[in-house]
Protein backbone atom coordinates (compact mmCIF):
# COMPACT_ATOMS: atom_id res chain seq x y z
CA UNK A 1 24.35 50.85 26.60
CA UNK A 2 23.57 49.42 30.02
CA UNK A 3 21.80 46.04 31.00
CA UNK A 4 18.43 45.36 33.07
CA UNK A 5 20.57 44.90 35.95
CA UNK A 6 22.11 47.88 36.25
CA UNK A 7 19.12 50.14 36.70
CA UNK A 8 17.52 51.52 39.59
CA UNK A 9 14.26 50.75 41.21
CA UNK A 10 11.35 53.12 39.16
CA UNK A 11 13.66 53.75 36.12
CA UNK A 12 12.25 52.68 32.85
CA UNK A 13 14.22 51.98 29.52
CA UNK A 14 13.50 50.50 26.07
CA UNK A 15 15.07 47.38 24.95
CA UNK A 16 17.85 47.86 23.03
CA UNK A 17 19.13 44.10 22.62
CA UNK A 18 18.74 40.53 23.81
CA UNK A 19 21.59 38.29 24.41
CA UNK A 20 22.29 34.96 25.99
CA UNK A 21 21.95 31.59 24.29
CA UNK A 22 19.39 28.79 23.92
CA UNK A 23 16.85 28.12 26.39
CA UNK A 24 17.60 31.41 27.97
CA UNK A 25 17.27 33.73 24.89
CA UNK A 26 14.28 31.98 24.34
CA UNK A 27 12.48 32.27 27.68
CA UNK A 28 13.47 35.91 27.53
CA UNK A 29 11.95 36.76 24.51
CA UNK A 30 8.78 34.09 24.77
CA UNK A 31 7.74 36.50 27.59
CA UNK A 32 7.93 39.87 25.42
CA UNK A 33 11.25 40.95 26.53
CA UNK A 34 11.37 41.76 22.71
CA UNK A 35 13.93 45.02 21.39
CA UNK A 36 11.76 48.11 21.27
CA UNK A 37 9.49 47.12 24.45
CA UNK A 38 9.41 49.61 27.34
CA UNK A 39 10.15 47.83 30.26
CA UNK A 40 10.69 48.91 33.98
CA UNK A 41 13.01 48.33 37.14
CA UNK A 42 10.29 47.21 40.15
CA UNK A 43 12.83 45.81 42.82
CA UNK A 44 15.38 43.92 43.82
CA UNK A 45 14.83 40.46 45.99
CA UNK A 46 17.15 41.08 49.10
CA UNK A 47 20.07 39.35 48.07
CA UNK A 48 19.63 40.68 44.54
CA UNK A 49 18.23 37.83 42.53
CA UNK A 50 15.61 37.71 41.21
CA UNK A 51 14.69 41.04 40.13
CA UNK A 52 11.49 42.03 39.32
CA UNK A 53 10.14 44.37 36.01
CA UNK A 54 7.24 45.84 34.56
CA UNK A 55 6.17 44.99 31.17
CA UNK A 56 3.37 45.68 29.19
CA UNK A 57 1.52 45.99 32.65
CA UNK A 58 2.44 42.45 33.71
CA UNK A 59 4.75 41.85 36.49
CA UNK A 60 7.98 39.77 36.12
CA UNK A 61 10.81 37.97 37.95
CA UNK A 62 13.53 37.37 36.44
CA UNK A 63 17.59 35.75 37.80
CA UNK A 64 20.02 38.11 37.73
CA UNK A 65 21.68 36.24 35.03
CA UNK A 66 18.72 36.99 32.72
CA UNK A 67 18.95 40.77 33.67
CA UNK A 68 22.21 40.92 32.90
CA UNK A 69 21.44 39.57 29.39
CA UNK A 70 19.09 42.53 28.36
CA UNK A 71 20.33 45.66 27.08
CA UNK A 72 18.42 48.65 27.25
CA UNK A 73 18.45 52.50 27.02
């Protein structure tokens, strides 16, 4: 199992798992990043945070912490 930060521009996975903790977790999953969703890698801001996905057709940014959080396969 890999996180949301560890794929590549254009890859798509399925959520596997959401960690973190509070007000993270929360925002995570408040915006669909739910397990079983199909969600893809768009890019990578130039220093690397935030990174930007595909879900559901919607466009999202998200810190790198928050990536790093969401396990997928």
């Amino acid at each position: 199992m890999k996180s949301l930060k560890d794929l590549l521009p254009g890859e798509k996975a399925r959520v596997s798992r959401v960690g973190g903790v509070g007000a993270v977790k929360r925002r995570i999953v408040d915006i669909g990043i739910v397990p079983g969703a199909e969600i893809e890698m768009e890019r990578y801001a130039p220093l690397g945070d935030p990174v930007e996905v595909k879900l559901k057709g919607n466009h999202l940014s998200l810190r790198k912490e928050e990536a790093a959080s969401i396990f997928v396969e």
